[in-house]
PDB file of N, CA and C in Angstrom:
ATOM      1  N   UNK A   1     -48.369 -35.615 -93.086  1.00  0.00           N
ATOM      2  CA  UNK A   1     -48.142 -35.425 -91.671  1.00  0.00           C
ATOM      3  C   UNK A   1     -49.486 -35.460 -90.955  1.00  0.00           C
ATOM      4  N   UNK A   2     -49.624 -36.012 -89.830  1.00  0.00           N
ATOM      5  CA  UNK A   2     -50.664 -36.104 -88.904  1.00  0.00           C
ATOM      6  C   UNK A   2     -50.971 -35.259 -88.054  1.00  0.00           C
ATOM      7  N   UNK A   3     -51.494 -34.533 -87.942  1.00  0.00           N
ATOM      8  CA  UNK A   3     -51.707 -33.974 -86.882  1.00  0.00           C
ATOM      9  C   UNK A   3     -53.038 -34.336 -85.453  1.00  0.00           C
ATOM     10  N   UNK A   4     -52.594 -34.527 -84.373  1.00  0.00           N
ATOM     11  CA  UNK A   4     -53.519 -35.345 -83.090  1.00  0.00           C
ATOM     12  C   UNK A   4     -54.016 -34.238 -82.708  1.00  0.00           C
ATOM     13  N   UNK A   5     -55.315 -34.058 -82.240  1.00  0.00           N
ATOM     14  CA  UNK A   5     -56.109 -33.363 -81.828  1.00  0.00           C
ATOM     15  C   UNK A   5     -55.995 -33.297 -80.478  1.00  0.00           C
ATOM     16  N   UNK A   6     -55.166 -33.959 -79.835  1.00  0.00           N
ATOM     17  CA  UNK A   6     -54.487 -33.968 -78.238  1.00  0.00           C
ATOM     18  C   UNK A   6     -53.562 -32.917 -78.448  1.00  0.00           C
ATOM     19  N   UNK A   7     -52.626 -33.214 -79.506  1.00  0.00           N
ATOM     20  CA  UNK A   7     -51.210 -32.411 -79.265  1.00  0.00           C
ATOM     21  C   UNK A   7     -51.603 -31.202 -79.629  1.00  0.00           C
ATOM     22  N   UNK A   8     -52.502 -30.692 -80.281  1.00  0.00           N
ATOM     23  CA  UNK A   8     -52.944 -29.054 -81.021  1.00  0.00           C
ATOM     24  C   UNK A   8     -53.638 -28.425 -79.900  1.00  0.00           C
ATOM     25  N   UNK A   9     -54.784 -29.148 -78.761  1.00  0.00           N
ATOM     26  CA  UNK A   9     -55.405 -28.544 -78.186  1.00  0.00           C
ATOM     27  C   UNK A   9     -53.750 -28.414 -76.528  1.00  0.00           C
ATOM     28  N   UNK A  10     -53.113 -28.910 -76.096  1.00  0.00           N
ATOM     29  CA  UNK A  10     -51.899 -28.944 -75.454  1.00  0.00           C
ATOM     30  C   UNK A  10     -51.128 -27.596 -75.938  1.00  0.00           C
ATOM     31  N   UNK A  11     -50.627 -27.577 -77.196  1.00  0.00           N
ATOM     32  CA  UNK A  11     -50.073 -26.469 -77.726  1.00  0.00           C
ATOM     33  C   UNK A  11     -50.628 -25.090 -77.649  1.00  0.00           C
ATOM     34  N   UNK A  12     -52.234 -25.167 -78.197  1.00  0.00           N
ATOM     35  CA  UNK A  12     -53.316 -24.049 -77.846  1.00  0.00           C
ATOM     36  C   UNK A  12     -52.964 -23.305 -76.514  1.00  0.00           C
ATOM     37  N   UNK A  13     -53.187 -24.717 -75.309  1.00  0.00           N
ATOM     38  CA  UNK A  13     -53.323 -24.441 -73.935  1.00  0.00           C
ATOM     39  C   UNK A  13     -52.215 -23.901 -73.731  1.00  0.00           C
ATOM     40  N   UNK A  14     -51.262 -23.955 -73.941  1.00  0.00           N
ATOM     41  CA  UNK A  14     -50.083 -23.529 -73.340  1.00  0.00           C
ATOM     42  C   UNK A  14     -49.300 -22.499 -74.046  1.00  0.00           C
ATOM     43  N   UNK A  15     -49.947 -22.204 -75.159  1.00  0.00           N
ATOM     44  CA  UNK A  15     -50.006 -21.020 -75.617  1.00  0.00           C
ATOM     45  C   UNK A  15     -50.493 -19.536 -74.856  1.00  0.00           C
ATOM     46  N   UNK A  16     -52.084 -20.024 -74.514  1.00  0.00           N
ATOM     47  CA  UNK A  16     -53.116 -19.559 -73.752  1.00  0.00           C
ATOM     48  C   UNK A  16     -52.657 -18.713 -72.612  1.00  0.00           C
ATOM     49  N   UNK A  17     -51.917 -19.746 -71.743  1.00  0.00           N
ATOM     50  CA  UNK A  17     -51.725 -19.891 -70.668  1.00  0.00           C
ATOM     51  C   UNK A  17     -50.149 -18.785 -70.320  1.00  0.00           C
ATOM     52  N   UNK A  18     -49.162 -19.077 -71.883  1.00  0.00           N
ATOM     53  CA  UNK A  18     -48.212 -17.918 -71.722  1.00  0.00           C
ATOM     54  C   UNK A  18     -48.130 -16.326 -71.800  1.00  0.00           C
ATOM     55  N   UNK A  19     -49.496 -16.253 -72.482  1.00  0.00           N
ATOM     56  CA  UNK A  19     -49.876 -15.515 -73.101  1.00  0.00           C
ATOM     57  C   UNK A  19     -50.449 -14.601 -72.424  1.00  0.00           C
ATOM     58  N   UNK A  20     -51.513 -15.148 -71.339  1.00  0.00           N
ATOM     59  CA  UNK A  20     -52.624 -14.289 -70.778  1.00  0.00           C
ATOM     60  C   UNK A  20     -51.854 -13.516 -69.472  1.00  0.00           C
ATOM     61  N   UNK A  21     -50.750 -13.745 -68.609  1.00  0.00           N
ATOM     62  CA  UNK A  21     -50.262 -13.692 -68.220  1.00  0.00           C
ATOM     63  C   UNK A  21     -49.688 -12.046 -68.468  1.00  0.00           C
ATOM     64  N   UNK A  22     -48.795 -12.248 -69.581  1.00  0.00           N
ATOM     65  CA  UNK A  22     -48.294 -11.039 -70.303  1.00  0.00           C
ATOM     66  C   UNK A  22     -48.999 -10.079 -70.531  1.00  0.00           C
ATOM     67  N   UNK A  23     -50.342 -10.072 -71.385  1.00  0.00           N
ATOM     68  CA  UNK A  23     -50.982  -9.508 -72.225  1.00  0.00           C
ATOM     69  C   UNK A  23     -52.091  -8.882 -70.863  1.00  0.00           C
ATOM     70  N   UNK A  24     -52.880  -8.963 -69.774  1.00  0.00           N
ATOM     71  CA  UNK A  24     -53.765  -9.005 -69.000  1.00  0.00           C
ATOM     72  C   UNK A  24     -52.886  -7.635 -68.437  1.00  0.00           C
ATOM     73  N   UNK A  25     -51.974  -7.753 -67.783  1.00  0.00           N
ATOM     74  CA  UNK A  25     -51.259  -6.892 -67.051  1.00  0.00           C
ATOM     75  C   UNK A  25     -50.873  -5.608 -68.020  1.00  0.00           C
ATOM     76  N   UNK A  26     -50.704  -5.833 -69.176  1.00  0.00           N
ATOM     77  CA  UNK A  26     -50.520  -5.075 -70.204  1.00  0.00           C
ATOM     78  C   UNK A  26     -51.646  -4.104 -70.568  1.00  0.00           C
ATOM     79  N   UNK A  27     -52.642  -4.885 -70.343  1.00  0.00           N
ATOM     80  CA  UNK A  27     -53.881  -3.547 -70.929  1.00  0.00           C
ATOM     81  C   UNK A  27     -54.675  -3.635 -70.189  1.00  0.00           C
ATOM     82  N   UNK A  28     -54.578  -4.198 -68.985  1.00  0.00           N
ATOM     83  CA  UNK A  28     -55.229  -3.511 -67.964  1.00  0.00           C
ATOM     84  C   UNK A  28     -54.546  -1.767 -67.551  1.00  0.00           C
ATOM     85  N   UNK A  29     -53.107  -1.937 -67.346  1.00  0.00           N
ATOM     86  CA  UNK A  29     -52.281  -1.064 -66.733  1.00  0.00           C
ATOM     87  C   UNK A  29     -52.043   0.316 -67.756  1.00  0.00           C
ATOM     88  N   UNK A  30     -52.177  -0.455 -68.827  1.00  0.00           N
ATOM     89  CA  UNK A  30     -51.935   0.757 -70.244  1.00  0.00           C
ATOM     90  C   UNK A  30     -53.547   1.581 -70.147  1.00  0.00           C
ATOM     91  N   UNK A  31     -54.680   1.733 -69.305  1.00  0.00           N
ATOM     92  CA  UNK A  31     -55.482   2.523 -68.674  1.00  0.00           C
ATOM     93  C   UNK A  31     -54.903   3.322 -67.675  1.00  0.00           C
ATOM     94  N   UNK A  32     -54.288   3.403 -67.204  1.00  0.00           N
ATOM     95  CA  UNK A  32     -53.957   3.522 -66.036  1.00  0.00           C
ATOM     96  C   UNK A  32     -52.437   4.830 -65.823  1.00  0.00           C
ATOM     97  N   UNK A  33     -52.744   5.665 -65.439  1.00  0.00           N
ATOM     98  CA  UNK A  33     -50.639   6.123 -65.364  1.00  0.00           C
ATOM     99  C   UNK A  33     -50.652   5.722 -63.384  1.00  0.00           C
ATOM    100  N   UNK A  34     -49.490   4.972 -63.543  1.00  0.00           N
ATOM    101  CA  UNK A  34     -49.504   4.788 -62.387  1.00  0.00           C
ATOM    102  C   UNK A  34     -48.562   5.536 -61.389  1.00  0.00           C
ATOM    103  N   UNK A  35     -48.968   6.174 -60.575  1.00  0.00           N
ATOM    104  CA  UNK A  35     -47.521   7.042 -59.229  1.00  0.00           C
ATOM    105  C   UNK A  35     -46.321   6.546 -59.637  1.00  0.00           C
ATOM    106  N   UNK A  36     -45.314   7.536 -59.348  1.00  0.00           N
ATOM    107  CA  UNK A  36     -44.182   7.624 -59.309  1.00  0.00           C
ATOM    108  C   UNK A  36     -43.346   6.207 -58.969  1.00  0.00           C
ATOM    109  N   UNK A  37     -44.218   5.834 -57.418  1.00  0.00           N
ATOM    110  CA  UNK A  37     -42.913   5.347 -56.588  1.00  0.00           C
ATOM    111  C   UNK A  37     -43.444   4.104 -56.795  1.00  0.00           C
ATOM    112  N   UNK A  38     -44.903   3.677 -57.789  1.00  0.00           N
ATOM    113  CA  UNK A  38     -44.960   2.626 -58.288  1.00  0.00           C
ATOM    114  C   UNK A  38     -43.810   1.855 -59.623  1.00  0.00           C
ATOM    115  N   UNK A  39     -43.711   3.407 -60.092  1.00  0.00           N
ATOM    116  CA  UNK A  39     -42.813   2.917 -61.218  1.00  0.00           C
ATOM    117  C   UNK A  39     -41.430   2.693 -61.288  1.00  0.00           C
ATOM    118  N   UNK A  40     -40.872   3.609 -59.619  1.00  0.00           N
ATOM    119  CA  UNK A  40     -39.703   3.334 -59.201  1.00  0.00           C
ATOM    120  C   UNK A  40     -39.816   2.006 -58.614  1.00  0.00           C
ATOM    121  N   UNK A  41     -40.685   1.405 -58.191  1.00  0.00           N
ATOM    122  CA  UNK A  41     -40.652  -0.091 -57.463  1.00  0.00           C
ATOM    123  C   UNK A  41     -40.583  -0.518 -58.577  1.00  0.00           C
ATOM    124  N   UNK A  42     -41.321  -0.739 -59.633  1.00  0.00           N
ATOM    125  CA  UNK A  42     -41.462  -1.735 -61.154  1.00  0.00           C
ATOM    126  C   UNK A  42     -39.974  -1.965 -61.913  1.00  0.00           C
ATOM    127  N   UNK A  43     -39.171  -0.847 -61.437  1.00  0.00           N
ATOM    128  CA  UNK A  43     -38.258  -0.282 -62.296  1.00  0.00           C
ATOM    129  C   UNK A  43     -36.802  -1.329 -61.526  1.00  0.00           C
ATOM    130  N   UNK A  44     -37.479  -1.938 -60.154  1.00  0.00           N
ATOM    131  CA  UNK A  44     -36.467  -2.431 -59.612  1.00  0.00           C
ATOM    132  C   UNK A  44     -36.202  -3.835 -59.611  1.00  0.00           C
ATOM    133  N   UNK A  45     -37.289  -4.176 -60.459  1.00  0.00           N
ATOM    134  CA  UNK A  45     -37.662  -5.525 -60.228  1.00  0.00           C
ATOM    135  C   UNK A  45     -36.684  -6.874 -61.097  1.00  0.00           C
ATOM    136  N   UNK A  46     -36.665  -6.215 -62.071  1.00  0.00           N
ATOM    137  CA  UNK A  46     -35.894  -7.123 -63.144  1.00  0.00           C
ATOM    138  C   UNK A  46     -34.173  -7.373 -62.049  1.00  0.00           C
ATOM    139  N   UNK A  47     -33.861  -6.057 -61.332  1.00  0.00           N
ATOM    140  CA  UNK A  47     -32.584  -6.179 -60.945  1.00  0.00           C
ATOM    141  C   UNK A  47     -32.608  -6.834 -59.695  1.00  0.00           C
ATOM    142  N   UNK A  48     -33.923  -6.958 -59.028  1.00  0.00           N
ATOM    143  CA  UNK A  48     -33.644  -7.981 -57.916  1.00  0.00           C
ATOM    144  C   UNK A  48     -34.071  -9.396 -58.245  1.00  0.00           C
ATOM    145  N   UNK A  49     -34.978  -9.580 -59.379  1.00  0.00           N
ATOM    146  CA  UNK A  49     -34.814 -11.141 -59.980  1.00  0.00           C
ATOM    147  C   UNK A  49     -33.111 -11.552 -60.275  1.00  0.00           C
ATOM    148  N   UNK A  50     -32.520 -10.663 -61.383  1.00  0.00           N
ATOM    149  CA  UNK A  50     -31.199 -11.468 -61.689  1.00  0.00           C
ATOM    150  C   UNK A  50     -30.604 -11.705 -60.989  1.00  0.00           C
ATOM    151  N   UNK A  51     -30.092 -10.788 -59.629  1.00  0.00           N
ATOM    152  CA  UNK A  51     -29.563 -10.247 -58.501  1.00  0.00           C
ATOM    153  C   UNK A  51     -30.072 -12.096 -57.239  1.00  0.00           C
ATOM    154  N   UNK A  52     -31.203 -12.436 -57.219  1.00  0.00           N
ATOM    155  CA  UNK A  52     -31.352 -13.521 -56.725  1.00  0.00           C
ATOM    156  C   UNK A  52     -31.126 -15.295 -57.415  1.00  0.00           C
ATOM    157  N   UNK A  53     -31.625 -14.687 -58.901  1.00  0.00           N
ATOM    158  CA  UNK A  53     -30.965 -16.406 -59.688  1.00  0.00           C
ATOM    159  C   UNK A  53     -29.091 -16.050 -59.654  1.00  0.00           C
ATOM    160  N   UNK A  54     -28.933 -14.824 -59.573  1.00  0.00           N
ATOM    161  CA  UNK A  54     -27.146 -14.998 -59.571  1.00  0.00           C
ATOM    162  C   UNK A  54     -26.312 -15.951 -58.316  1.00  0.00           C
ATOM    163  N   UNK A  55     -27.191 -15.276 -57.008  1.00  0.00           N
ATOM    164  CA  UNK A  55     -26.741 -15.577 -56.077  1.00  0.00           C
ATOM    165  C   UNK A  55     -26.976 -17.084 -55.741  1.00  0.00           C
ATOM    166  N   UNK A  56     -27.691 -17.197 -56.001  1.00  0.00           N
ATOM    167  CA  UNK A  56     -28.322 -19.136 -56.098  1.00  0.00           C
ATOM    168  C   UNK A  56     -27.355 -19.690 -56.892  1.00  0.00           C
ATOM    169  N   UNK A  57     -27.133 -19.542 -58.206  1.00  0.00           N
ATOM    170  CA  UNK A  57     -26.131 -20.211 -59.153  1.00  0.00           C
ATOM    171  C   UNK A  57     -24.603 -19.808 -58.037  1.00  0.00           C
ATOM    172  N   UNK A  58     -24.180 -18.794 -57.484  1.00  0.00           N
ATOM    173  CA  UNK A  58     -23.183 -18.241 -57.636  1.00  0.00           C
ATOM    174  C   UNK A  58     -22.624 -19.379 -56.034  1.00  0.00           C
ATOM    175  N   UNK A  59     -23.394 -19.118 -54.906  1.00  0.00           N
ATOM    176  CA  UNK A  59     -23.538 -19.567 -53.866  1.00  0.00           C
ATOM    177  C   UNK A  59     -24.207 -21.018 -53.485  1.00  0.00           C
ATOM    178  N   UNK A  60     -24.935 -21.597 -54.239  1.00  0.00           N
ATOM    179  CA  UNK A  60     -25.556 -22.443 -53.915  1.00  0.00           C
ATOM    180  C   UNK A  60     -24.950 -23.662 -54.773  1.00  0.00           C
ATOM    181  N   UNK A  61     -24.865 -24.909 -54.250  1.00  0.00           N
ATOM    182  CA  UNK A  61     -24.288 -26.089 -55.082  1.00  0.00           C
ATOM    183  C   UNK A  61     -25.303 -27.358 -54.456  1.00  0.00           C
ATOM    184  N   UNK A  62     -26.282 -27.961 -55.683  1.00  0.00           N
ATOM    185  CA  UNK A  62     -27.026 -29.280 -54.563  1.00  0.00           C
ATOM    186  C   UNK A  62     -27.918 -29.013 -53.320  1.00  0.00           C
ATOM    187  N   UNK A  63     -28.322 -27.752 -53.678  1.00  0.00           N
ATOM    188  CA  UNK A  63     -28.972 -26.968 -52.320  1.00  0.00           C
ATOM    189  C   UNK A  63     -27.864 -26.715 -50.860  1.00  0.00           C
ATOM    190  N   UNK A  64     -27.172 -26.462 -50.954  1.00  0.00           N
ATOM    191  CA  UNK A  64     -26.224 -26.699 -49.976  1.00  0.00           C
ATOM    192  C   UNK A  64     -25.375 -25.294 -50.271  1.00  0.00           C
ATOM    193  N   UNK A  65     -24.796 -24.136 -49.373  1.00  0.00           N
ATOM    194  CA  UNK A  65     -24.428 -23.147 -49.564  1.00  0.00           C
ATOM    195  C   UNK A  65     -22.430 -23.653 -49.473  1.00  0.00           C
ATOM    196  N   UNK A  66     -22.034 -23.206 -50.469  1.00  0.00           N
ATOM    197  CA  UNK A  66     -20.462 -23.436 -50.770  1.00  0.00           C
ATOM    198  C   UNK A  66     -19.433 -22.810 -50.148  1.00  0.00           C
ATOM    199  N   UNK A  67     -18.610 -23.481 -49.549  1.00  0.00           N
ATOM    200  CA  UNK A  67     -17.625 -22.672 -48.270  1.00  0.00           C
ATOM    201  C   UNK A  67     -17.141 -22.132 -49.535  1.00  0.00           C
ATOM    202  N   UNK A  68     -16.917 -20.223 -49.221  1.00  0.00           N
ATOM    203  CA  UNK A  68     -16.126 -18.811 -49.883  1.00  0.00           C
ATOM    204  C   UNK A  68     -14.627 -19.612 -50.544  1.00  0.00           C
ATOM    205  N   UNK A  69     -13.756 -20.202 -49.637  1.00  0.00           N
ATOM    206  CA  UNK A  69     -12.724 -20.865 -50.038  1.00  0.00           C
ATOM    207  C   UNK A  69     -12.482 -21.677 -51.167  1.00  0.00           C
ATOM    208  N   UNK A  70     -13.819 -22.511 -51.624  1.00  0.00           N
ATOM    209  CA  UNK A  70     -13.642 -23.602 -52.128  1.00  0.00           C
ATOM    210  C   UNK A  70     -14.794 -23.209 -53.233  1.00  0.00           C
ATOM    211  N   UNK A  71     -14.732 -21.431 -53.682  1.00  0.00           N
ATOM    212  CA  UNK A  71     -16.143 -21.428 -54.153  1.00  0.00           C
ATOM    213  C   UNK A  71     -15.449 -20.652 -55.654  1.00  0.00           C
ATOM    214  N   UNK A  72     -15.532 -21.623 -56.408  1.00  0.00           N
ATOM    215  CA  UNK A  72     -14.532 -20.677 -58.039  1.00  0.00           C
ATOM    216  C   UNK A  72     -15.523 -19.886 -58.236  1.00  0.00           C
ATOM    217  N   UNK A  73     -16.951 -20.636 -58.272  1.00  0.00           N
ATOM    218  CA  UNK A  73     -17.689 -19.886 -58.817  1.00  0.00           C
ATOM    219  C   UNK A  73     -17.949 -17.752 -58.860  1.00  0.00           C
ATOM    220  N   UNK A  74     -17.996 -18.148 -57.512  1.00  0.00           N
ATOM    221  CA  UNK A  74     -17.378 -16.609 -56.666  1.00  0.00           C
ATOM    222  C   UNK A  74     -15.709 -15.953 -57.557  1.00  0.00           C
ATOM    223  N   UNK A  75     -15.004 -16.708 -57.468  1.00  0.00           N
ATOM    224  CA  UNK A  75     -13.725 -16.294 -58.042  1.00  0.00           C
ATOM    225  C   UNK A  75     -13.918 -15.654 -59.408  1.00  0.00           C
ATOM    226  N   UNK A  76     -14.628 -16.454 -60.469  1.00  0.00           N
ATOM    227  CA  UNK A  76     -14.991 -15.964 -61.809  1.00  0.00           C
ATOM    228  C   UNK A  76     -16.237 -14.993 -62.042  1.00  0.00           C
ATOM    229  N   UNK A  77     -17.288 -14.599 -60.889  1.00  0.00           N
ATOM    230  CA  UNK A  77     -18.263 -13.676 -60.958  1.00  0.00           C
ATOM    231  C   UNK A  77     -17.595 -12.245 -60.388  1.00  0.00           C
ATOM    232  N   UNK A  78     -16.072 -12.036 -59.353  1.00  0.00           N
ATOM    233  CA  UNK A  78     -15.527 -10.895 -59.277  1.00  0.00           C
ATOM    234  C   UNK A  78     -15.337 -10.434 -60.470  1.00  0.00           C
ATOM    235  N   UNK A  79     -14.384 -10.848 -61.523  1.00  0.00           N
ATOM    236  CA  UNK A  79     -14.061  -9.903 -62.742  1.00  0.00           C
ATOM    237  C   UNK A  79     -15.095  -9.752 -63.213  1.00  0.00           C
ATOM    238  N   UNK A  80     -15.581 -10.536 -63.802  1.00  0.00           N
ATOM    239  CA  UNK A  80     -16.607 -10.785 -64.703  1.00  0.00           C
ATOM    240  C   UNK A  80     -18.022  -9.584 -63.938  1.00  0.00           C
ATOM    241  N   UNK A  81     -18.396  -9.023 -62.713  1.00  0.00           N
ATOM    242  CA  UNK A  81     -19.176  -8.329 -62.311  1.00  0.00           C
ATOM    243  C   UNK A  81     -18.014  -6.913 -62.182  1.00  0.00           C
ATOM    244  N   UNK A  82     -17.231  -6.929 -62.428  1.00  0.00           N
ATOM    245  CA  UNK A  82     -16.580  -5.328 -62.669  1.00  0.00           C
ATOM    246  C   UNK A  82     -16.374  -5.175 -63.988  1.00  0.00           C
ATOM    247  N   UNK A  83     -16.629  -6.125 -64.898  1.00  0.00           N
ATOM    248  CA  UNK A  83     -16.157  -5.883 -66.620  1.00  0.00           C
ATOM    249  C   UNK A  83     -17.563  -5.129 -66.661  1.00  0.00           C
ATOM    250  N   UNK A  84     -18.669  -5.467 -66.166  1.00  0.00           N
ATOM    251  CA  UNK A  84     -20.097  -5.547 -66.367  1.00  0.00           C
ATOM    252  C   UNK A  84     -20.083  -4.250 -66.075  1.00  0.00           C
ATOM    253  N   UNK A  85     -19.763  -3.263 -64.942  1.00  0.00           N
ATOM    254  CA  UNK A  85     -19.803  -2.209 -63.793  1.00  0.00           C
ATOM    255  C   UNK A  85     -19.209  -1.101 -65.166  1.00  0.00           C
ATOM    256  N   UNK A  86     -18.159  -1.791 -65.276  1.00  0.00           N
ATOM    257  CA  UNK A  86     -16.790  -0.344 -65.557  1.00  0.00           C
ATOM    258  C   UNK A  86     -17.443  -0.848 -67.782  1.00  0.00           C
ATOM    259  N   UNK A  87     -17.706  -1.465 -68.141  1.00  0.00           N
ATOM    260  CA  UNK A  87     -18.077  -1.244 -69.570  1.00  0.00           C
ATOM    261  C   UNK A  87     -19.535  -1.185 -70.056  1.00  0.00           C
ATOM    262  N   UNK A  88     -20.262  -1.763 -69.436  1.00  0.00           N
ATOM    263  CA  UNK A  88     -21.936  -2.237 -69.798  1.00  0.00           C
ATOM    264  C   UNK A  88     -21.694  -2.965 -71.023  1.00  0.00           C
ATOM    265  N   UNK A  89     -21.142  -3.739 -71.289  1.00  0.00           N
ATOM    266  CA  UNK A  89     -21.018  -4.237 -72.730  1.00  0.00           C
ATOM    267  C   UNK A  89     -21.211  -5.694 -71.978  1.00  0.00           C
ATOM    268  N   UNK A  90     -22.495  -6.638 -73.170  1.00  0.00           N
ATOM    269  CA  UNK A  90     -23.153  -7.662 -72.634  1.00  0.00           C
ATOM    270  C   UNK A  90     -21.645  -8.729 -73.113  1.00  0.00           C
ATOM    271  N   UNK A  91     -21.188  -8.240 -74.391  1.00  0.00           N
ATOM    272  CA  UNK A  91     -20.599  -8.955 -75.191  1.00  0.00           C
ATOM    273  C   UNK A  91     -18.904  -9.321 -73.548  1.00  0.00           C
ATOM    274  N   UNK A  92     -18.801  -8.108 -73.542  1.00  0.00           N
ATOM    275  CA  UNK A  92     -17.055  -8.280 -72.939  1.00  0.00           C
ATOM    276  C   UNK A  92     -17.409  -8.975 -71.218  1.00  0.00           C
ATOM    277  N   UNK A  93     -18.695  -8.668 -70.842  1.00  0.00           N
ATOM    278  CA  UNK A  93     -18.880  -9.415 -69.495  1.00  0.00           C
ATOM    279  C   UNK A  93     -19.038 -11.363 -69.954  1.00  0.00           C
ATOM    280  N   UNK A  94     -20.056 -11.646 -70.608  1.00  0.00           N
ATOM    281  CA  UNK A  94     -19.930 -12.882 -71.266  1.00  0.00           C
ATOM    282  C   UNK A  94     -18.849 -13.285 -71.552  1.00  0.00           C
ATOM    283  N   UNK A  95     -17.978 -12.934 -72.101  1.00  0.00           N
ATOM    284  CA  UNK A  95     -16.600 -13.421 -72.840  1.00  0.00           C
ATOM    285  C   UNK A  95     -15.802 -13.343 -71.387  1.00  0.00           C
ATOM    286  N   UNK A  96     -15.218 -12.767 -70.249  1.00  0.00           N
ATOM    287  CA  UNK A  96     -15.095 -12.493 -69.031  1.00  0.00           C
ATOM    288  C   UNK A  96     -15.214 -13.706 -68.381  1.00  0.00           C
ATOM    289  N   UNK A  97     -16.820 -13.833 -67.976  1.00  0.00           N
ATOM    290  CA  UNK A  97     -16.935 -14.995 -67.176  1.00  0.00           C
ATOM    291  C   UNK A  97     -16.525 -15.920 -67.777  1.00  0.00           C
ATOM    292  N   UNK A  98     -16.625 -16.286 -69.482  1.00  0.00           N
ATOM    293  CA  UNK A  98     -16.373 -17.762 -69.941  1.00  0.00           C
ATOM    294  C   UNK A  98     -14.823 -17.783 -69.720  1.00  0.00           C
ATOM    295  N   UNK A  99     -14.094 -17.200 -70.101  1.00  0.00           N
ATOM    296  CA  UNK A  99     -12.475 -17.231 -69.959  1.00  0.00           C
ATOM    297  C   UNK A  99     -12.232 -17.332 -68.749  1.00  0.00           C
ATOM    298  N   UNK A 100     -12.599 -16.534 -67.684  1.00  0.00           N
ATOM    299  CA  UNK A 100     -12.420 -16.639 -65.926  1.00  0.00           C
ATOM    300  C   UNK A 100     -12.954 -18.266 -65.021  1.00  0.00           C
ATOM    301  N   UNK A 101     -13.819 -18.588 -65.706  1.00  0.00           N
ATOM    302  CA  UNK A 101     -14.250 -19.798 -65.421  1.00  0.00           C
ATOM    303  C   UNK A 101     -13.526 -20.777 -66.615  1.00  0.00           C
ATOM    304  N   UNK A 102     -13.395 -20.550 -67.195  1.00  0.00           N
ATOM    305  CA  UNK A 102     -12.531 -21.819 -67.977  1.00  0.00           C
ATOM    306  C   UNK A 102     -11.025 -21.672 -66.987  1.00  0.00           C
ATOM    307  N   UNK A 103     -10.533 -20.833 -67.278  1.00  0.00           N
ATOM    308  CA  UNK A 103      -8.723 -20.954 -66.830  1.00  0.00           C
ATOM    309  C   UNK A 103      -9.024 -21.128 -65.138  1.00  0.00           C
ATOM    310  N   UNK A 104      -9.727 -20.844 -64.242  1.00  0.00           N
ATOM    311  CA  UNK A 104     -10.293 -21.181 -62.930  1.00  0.00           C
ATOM    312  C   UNK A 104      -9.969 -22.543 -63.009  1.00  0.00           C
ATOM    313  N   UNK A 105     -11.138 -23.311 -64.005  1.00  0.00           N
ATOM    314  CA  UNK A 105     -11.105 -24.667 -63.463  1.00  0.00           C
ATOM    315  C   UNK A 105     -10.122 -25.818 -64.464  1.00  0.00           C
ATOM    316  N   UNK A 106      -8.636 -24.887 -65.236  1.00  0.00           N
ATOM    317  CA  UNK A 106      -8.168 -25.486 -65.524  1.00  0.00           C
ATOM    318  C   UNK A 106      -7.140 -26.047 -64.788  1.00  0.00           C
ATOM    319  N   UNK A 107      -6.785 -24.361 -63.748  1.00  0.00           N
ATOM    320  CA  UNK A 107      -5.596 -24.271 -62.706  1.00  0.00           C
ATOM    321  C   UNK A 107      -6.044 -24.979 -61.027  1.00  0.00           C
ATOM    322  N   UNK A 108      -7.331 -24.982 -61.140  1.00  0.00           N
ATOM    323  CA  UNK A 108      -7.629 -25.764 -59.714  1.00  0.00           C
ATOM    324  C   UNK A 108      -7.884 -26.473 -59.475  1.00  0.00           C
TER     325      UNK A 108
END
């Protein structure tokens, strides 16, 4: 096997590059105890990322926002966001949306 001295230093880089990212914020901050209402902001963050790629997938089609009527997608994220609410189980919300969106777009 060959290995190119292009493709190893590419791999390196982008190794580098995933890496420093993670790791920088990590031990800089692990000095540090940071306030309260820093950690209540930190603490919120993951839920307003998913909370915005949901709404994009959920609402958005082609960049173009989807009339409520004509929007399954919406139809199969109701159950499927109360299986999530009323069990916390990753397994029964997954299985939820796939069944709610399959029989959705078998009947419409």
């Amino acid at each position: 096997m060959d290995i190119r001295l292009d493709i190893l230093w590419i791999i390196l880089g982008t190794a580098l590059v995933t890496l420093l990212p993670r790791v920088i914020p990590l031990v800089v901050l692990s000095r540090f105890e940071l306030p309260p209402g820093m950690l209540r902001f930190l603490n919120q963050v993951p839920i307003a990322v998913m909370s915005a790629l949901l709404a994009q997938e959920i609402f958005l089609e082609s960049g173009r926002v989807v009339p409520l009527m004509e929007n399954i997608k919406l139809l199969a994220a109701l159950p499927t966001f109360l299986v999530a609410m009323l069990t916390k189980s990753l397994l029964g919300t997954v299985v939820t949306g796939v069944v709610t969106m399959a029989l959705l777009q078998l009947w419409l």
